[in-house]
N, C-alpha and C. Protein backbone atom coordinates (compact mmCIF):
# COMPACT_ATOMS: atom_id res chain seq x y z
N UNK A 1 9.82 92.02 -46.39
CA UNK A 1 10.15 93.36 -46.76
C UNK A 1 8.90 94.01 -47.31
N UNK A 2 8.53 95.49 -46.92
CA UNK A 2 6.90 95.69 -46.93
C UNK A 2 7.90 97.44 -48.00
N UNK A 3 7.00 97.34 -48.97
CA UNK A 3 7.40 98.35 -49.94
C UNK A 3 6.08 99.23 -50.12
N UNK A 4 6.17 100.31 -49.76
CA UNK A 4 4.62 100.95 -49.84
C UNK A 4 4.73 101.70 -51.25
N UNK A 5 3.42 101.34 -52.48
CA UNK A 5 3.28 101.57 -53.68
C UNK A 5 2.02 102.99 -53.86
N UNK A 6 2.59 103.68 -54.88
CA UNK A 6 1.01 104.39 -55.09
C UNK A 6 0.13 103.72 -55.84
N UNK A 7 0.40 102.60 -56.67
CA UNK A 7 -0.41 102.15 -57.81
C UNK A 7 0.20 100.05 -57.44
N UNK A 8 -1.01 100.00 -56.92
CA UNK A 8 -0.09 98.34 -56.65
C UNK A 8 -0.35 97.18 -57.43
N UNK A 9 -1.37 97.61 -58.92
CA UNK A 9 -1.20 96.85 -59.86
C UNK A 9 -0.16 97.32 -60.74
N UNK A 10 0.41 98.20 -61.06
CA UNK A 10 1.50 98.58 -61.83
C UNK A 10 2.40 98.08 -60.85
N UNK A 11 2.54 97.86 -60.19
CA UNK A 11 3.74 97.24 -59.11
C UNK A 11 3.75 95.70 -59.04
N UNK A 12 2.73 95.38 -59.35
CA UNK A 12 2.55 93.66 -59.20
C UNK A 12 2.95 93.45 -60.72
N UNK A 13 2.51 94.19 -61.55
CA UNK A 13 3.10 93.94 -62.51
C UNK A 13 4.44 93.81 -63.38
N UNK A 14 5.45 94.57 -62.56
CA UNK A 14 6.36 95.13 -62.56
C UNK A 14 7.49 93.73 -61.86
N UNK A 15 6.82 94.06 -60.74
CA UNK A 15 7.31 92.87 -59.97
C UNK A 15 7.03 91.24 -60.16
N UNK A 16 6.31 91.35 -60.91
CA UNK A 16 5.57 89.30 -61.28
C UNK A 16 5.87 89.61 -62.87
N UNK A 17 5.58 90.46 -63.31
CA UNK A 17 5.60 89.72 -65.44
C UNK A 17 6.94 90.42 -65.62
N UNK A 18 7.92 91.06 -64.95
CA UNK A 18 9.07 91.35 -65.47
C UNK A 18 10.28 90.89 -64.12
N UNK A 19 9.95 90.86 -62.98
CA UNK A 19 11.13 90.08 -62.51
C UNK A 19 10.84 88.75 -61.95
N UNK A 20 9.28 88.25 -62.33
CA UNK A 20 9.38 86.94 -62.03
C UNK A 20 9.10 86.46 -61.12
N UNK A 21 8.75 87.05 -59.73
CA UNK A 21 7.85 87.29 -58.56
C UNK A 21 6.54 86.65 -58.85
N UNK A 22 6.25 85.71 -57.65
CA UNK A 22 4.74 85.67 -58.16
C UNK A 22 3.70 85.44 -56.89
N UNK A 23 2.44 85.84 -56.85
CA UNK A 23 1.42 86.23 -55.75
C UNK A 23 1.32 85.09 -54.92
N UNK A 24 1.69 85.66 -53.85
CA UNK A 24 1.25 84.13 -52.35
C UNK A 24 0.04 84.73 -51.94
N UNK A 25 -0.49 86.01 -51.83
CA UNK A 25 -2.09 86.11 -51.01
C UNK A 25 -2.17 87.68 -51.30
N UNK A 26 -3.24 88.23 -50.71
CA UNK A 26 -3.92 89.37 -51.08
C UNK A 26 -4.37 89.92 -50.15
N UNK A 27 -4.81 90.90 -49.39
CA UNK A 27 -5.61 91.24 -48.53
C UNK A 27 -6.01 92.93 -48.57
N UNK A 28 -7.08 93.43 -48.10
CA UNK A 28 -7.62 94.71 -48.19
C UNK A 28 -8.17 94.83 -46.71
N UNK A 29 -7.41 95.90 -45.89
CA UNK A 29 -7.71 95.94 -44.37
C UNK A 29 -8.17 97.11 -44.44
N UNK A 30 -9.23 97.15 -43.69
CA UNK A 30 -9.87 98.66 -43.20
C UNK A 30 -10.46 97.86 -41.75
N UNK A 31 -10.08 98.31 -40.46
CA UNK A 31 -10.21 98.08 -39.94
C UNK A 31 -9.70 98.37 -38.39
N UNK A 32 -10.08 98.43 -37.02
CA UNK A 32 -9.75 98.77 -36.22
C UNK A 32 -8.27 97.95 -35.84
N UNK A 33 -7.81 96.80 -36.03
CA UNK A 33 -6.95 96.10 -35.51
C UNK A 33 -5.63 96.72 -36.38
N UNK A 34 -5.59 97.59 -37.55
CA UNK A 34 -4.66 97.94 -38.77
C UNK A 34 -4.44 99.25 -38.08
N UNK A 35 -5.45 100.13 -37.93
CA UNK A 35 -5.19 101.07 -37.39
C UNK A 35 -4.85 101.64 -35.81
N UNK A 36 -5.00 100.76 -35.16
CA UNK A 36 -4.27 100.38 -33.94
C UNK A 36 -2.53 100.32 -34.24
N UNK A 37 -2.23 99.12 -34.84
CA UNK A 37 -1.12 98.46 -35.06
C UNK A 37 -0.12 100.00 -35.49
N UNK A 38 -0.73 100.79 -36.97
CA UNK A 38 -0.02 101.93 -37.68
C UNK A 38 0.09 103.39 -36.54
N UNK A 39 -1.12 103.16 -35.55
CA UNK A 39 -1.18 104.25 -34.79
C UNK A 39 -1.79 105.35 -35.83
N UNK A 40 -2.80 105.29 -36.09
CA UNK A 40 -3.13 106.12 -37.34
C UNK A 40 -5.19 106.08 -37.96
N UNK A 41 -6.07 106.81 -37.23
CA UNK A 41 -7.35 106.57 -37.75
C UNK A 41 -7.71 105.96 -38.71
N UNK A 42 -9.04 105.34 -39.04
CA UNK A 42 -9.24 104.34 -40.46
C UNK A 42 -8.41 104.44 -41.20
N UNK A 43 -7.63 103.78 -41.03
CA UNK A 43 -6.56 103.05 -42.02
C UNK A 43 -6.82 102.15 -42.77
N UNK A 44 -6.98 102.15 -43.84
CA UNK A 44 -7.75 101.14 -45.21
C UNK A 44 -6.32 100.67 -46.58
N UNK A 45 -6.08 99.83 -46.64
CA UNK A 45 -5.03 99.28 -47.47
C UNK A 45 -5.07 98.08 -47.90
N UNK A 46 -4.47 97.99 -49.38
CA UNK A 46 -4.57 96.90 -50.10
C UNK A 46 -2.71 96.40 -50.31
N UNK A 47 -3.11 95.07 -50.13
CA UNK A 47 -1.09 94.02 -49.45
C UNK A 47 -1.51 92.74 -50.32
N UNK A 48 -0.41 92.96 -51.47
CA UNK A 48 -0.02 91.69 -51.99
C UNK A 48 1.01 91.14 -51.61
N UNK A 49 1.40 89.92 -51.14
CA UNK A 49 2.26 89.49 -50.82
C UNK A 49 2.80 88.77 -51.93
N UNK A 50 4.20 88.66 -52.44
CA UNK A 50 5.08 88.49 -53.65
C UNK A 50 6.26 87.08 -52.94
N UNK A 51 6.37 86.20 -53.75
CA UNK A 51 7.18 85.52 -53.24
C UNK A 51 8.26 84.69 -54.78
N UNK A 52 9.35 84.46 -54.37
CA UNK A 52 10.44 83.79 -55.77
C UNK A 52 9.76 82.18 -55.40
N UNK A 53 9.56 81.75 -56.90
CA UNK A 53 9.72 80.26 -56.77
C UNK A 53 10.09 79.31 -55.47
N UNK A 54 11.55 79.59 -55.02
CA UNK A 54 12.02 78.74 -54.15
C UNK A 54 11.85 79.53 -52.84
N UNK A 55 11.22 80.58 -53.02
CA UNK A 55 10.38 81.26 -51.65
C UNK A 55 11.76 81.94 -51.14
N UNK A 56 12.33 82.23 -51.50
CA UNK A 56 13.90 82.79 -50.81
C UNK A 56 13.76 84.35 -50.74
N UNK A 57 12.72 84.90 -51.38
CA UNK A 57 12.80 86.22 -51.81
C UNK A 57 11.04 86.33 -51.58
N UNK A 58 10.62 87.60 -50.55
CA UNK A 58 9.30 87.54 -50.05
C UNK A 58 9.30 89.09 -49.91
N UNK A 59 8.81 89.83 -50.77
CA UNK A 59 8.36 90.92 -50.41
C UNK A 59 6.70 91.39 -50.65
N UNK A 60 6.24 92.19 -50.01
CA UNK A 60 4.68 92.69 -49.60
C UNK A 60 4.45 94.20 -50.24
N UNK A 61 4.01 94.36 -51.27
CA UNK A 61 3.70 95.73 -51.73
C UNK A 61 2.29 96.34 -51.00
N UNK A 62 2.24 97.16 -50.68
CA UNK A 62 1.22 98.08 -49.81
C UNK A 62 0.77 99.10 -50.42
N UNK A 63 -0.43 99.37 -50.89
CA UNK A 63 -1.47 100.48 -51.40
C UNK A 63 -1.93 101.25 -50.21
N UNK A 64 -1.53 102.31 -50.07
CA UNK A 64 -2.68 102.83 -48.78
C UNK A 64 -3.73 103.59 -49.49
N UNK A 65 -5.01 103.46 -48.78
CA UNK A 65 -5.87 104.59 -49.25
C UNK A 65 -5.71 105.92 -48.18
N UNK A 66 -5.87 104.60 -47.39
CA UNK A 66 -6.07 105.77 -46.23
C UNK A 66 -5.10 105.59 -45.36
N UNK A 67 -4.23 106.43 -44.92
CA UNK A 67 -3.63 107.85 -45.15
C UNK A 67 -3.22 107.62 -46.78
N UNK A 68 -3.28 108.80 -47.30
CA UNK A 68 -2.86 108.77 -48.62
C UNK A 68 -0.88 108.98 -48.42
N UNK A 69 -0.50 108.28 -49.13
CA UNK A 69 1.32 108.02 -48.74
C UNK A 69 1.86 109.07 -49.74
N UNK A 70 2.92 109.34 -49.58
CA UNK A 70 3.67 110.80 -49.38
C UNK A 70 5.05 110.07 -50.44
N UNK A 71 5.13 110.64 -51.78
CA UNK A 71 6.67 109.97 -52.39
C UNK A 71 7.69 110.54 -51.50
N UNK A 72 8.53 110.02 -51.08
CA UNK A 72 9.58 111.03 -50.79
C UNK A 72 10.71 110.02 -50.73
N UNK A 73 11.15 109.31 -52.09
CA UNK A 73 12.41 108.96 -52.38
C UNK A 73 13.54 109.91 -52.69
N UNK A 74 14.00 109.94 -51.57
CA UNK A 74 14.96 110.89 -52.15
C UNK A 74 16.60 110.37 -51.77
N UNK A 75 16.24 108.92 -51.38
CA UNK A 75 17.51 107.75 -51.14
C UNK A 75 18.85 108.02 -51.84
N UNK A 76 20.02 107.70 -51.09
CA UNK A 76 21.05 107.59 -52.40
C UNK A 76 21.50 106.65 -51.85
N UNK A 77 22.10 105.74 -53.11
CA UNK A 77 22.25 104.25 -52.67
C UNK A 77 23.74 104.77 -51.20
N UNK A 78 24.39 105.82 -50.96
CA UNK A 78 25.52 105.74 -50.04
C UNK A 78 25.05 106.31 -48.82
N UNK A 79 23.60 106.68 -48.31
CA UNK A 79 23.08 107.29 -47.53
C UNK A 79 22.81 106.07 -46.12
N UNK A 80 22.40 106.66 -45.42
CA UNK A 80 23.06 106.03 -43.85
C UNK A 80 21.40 105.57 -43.67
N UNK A 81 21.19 104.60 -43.43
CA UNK A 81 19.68 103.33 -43.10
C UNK A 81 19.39 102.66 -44.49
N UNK A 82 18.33 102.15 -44.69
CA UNK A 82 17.99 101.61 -45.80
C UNK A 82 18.10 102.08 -47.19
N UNK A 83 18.51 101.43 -48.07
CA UNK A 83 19.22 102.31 -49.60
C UNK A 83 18.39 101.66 -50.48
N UNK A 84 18.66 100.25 -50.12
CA UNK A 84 18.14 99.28 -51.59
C UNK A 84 17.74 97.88 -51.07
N UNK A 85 17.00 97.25 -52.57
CA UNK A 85 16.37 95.73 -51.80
C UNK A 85 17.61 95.44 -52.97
N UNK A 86 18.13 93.68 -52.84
CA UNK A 86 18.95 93.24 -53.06
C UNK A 86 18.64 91.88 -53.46
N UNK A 87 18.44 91.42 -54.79
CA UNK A 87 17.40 90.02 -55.44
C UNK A 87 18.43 89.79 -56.03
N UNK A 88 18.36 88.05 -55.88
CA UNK A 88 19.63 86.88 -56.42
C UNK A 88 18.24 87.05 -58.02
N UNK A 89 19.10 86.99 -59.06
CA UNK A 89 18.50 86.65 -60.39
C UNK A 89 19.22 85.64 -61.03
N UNK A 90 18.39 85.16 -62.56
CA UNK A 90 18.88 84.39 -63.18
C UNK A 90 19.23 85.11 -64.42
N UNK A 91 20.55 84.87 -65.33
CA UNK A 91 20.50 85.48 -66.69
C UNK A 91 20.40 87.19 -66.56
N UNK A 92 21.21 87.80 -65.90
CA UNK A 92 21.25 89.49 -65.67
C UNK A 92 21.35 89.88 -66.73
N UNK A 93 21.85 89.61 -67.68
CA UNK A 93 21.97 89.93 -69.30
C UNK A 93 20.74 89.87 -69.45
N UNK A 94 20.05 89.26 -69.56
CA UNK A 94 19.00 89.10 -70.51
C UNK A 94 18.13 89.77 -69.49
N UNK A 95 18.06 89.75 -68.80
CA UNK A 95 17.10 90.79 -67.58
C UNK A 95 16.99 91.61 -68.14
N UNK A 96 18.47 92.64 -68.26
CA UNK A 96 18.87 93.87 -68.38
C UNK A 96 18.51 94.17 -69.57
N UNK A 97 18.33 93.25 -70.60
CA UNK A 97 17.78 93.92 -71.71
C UNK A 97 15.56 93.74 -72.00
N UNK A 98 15.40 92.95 -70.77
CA UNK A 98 14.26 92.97 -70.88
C UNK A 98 13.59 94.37 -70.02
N UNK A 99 14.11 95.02 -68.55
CA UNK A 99 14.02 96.05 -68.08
C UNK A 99 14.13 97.21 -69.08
N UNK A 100 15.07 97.52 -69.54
CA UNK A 100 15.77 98.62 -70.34
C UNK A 100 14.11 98.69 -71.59
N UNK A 101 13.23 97.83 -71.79
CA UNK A 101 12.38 97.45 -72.77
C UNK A 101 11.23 98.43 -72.01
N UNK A 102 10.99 98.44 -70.75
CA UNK A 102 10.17 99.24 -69.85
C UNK A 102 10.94 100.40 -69.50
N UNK A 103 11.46 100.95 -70.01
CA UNK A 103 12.44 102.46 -69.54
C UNK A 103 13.05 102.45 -68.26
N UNK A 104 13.45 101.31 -67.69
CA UNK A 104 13.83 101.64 -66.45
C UNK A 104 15.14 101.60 -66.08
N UNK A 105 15.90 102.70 -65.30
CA UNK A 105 16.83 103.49 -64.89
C UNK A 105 17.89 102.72 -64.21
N UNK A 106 18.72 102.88 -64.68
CA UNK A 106 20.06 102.28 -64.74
C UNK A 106 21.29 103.08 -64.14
N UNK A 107 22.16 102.67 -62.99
CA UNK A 107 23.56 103.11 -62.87
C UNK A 107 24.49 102.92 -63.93
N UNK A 108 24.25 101.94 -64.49
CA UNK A 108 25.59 100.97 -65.22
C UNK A 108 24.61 99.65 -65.87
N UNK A 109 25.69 99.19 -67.26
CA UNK A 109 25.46 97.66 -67.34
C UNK A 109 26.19 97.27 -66.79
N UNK A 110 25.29 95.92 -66.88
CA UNK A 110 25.60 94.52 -65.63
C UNK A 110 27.56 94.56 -65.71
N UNK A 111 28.04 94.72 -64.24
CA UNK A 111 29.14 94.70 -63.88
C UNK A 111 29.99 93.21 -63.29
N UNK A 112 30.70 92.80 -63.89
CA UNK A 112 31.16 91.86 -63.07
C UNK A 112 32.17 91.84 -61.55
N UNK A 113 31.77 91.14 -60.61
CA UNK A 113 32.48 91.51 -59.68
C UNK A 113 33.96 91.57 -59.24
N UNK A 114 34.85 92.15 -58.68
CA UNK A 114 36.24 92.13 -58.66
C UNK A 114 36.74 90.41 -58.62
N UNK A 115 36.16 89.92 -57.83
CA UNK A 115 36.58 88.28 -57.74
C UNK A 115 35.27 87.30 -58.57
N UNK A 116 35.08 87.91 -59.73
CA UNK A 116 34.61 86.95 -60.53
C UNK A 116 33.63 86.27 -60.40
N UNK A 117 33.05 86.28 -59.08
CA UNK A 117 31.49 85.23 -58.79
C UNK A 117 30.16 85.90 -59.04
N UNK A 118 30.38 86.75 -58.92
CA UNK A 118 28.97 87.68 -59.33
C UNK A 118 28.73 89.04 -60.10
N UNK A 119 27.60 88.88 -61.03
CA UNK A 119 27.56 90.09 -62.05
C UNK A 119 26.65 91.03 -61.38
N UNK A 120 26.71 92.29 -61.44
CA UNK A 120 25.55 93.22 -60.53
C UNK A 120 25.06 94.26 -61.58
N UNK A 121 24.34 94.94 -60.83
CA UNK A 121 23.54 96.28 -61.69
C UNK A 121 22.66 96.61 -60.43
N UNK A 122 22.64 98.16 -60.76
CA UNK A 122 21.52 98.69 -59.88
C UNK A 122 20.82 99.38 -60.62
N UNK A 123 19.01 99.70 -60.04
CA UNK A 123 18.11 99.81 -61.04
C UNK A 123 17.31 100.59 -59.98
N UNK A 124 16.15 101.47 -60.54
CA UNK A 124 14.94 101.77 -59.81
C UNK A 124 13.99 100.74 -60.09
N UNK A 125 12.99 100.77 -59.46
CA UNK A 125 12.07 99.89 -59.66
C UNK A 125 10.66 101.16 -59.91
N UNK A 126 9.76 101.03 -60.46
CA UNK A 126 8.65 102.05 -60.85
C UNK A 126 8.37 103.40 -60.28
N UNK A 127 8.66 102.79 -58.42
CA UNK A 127 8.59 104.28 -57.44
C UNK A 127 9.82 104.80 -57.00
N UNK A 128 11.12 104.47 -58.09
CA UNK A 128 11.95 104.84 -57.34
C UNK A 128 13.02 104.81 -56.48
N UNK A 129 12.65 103.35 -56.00
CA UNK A 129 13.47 102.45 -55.09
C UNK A 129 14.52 101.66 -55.49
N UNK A 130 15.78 101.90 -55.02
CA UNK A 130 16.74 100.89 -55.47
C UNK A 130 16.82 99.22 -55.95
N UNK A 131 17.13 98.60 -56.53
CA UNK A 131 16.93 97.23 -56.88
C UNK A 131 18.55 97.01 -57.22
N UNK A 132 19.05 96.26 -56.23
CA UNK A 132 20.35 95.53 -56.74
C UNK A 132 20.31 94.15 -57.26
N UNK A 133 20.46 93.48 -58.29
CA UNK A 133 20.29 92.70 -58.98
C UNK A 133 21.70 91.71 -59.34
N UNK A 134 21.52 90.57 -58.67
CA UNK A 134 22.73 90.21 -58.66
C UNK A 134 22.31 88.34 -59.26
N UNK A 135 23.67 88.63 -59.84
CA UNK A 135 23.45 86.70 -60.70
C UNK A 135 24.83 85.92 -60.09
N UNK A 136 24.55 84.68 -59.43
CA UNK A 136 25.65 84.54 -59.16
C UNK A 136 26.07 83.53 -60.58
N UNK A 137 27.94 84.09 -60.93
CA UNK A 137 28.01 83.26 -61.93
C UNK A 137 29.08 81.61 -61.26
């Protein structure tokens, strides 16, 4: 899952010292084979790749320089294509009060599910983007 960031150390950070994510590799492309691929002149970008402990959970944050990237979250989690990323956690309680410590935006506290196996919450993550957060109990 490739998440394009304006700031991708505030995002690595975000993503590794508060949900626990942590760096599999790095790379900075400027190059003809990148800009081929995007369809798009010197294309220059910096890609951390993020992975969970048991590797189950792999997402790639993307810096572009070049083209400079455009916010335009304007998602609602009931809107028709992609809404939200969706991460198994441990301890949602205690998550939820470690997030809430960084100001970050909340539907609801952690909900338990109608049949009892799982607690949820949905969240932005720094740019905006949905984060469903789920513990199985």
């Amino acid at each position: 899952m490739g998440i394009v960031v304006s700031n991708i150390d505030s995002a690595v950070k975000f993503y590794c010292d508060v949900l626990g994510l942590h760096i599999q590799g790095k790379t900075h492309e400027k190059d003809n084979v990148i800009s081929q691929l995007l369809d798009y002149k010197n294309v220059e970008l910096k890609t951390i790749k993020l992975s969970a402990d048991d590797n189950s959970t792999r997402i790639e944050l993307l810096e572009f320089k070049n083209p400079k990237s455009k916010k335009l979250n304007t998602i609602s989690l009931y809107d028709i294509g992609f809404t939200h990323i969706a991460l198994t956690v441990e301890n949602l309680d205690a998550l939820y009060q470690r997030l809430k410590k960084y100001n970050i935006e909340f539907n609801s506290p952690p909900i338990i599910s109608p049949n009892g196996a799982l607690k949820v919450i949905f969240c932005r993550d720094l740019e905006g983007n949905f984060l469903e957060l789920i513990e199985e109990i």
